[in-house]
N, C-alpha and C. Protein backbone atom coordinates (compact mmCIF):
# COMPACT_ATOMS: atom_id res chain seq x y z
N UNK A 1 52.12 105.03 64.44
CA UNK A 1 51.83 103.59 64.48
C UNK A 1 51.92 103.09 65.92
N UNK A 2 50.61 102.27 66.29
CA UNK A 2 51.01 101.73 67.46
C UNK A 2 51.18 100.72 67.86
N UNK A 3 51.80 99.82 66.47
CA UNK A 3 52.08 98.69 66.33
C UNK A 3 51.29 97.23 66.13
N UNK A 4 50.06 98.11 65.79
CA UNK A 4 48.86 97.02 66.14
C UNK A 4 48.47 97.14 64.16
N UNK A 5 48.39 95.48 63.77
CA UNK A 5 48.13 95.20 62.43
C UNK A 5 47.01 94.68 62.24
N UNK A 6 46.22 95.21 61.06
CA UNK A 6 45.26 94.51 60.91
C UNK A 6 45.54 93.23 59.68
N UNK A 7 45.03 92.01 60.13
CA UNK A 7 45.72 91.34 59.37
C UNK A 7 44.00 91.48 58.37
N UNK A 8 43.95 90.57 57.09
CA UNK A 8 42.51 90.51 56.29
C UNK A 8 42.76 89.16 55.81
N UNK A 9 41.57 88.54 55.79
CA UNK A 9 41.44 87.56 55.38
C UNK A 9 42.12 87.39 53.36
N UNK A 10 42.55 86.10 52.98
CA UNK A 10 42.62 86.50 51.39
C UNK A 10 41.72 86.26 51.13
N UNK A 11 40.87 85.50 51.26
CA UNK A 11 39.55 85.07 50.00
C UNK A 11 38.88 86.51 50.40
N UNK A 12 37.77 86.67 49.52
CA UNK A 12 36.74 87.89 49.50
C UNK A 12 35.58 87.79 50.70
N UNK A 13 35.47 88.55 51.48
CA UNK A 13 34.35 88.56 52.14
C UNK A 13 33.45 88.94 51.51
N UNK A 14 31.94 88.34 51.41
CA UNK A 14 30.75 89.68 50.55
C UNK A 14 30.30 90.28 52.00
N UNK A 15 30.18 91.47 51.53
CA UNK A 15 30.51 92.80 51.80
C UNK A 15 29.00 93.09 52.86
N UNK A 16 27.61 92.23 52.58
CA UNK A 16 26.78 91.79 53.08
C UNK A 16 26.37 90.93 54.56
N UNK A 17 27.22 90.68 54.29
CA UNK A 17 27.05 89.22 55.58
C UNK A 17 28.41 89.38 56.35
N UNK A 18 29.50 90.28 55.51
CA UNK A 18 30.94 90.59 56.19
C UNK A 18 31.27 88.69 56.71
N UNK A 19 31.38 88.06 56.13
CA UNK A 19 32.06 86.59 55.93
C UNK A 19 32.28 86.31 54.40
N UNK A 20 32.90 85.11 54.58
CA UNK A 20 33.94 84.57 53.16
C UNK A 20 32.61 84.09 52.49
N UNK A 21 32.77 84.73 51.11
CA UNK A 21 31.80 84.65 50.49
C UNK A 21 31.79 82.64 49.94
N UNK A 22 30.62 81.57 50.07
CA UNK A 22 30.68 80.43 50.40
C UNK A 22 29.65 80.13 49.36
N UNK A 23 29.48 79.07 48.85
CA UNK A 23 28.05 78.74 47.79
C UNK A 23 28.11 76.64 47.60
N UNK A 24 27.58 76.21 48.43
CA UNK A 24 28.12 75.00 48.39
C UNK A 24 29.20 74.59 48.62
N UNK A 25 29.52 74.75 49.59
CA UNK A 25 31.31 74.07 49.93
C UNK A 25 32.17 74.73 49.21
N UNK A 26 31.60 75.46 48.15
CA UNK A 26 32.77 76.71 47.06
C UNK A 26 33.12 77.71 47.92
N UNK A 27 34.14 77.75 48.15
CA UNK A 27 34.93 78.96 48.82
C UNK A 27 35.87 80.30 47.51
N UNK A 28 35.24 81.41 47.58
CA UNK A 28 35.69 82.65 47.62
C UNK A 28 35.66 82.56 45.72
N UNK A 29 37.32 82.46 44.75
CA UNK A 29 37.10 82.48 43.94
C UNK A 29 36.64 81.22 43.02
N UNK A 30 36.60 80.35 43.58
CA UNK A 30 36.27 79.39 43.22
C UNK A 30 35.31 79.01 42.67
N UNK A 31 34.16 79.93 43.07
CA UNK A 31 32.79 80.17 43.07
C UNK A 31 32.69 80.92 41.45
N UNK A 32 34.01 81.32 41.11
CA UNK A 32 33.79 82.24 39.80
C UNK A 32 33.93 80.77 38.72
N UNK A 33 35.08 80.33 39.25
CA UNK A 33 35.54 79.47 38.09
C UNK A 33 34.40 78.49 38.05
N UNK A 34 33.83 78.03 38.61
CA UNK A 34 32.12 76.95 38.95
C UNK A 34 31.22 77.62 37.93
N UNK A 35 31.08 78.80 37.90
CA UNK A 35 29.84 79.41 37.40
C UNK A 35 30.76 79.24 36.17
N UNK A 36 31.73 80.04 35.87
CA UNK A 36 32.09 79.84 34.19
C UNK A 36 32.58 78.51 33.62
N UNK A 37 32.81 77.78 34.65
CA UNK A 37 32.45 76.26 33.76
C UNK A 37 31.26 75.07 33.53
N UNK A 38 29.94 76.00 34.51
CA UNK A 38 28.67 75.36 34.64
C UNK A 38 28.26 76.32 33.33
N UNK A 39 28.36 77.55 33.10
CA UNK A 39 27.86 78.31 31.60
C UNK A 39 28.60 77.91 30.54
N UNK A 40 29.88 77.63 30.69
CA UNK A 40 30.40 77.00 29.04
C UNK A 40 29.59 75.85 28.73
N UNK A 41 29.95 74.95 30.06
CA UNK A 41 28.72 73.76 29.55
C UNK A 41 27.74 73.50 28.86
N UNK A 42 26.47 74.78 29.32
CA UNK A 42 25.37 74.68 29.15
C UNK A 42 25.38 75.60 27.76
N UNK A 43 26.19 76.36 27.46
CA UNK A 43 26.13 77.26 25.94
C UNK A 43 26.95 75.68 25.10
N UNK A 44 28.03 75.19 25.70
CA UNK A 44 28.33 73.96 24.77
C UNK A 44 26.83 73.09 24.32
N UNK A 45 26.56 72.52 25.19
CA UNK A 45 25.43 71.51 25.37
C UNK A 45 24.26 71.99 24.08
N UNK A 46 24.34 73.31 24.40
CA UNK A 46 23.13 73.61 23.42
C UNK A 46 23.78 74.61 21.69
């Protein structure tokens, strides 16, 4: 060890663009919980 750390970001980078994965001002997991409460909606709705 030569004392040198790599620190990592927490949110998820996509793996693509190597930055925090972003979708409208949605940052990282957030982006999950958006999509599964924009699809309950729309399976409610109908």
């Amino acid at each position: 060890m030569d004392g040198r750390e790599e620190h990592y970001p927490d949110y998820p980078l996509f793996k693509g663009l190597q930055r925090p994965l972003e979708f409208m001002g949605i940052q990282g997991r957030y982006i999950y919980w958006a999509a599964a409460t924009i699809g309950i909606a729309i399976v409610g709705f109908i």
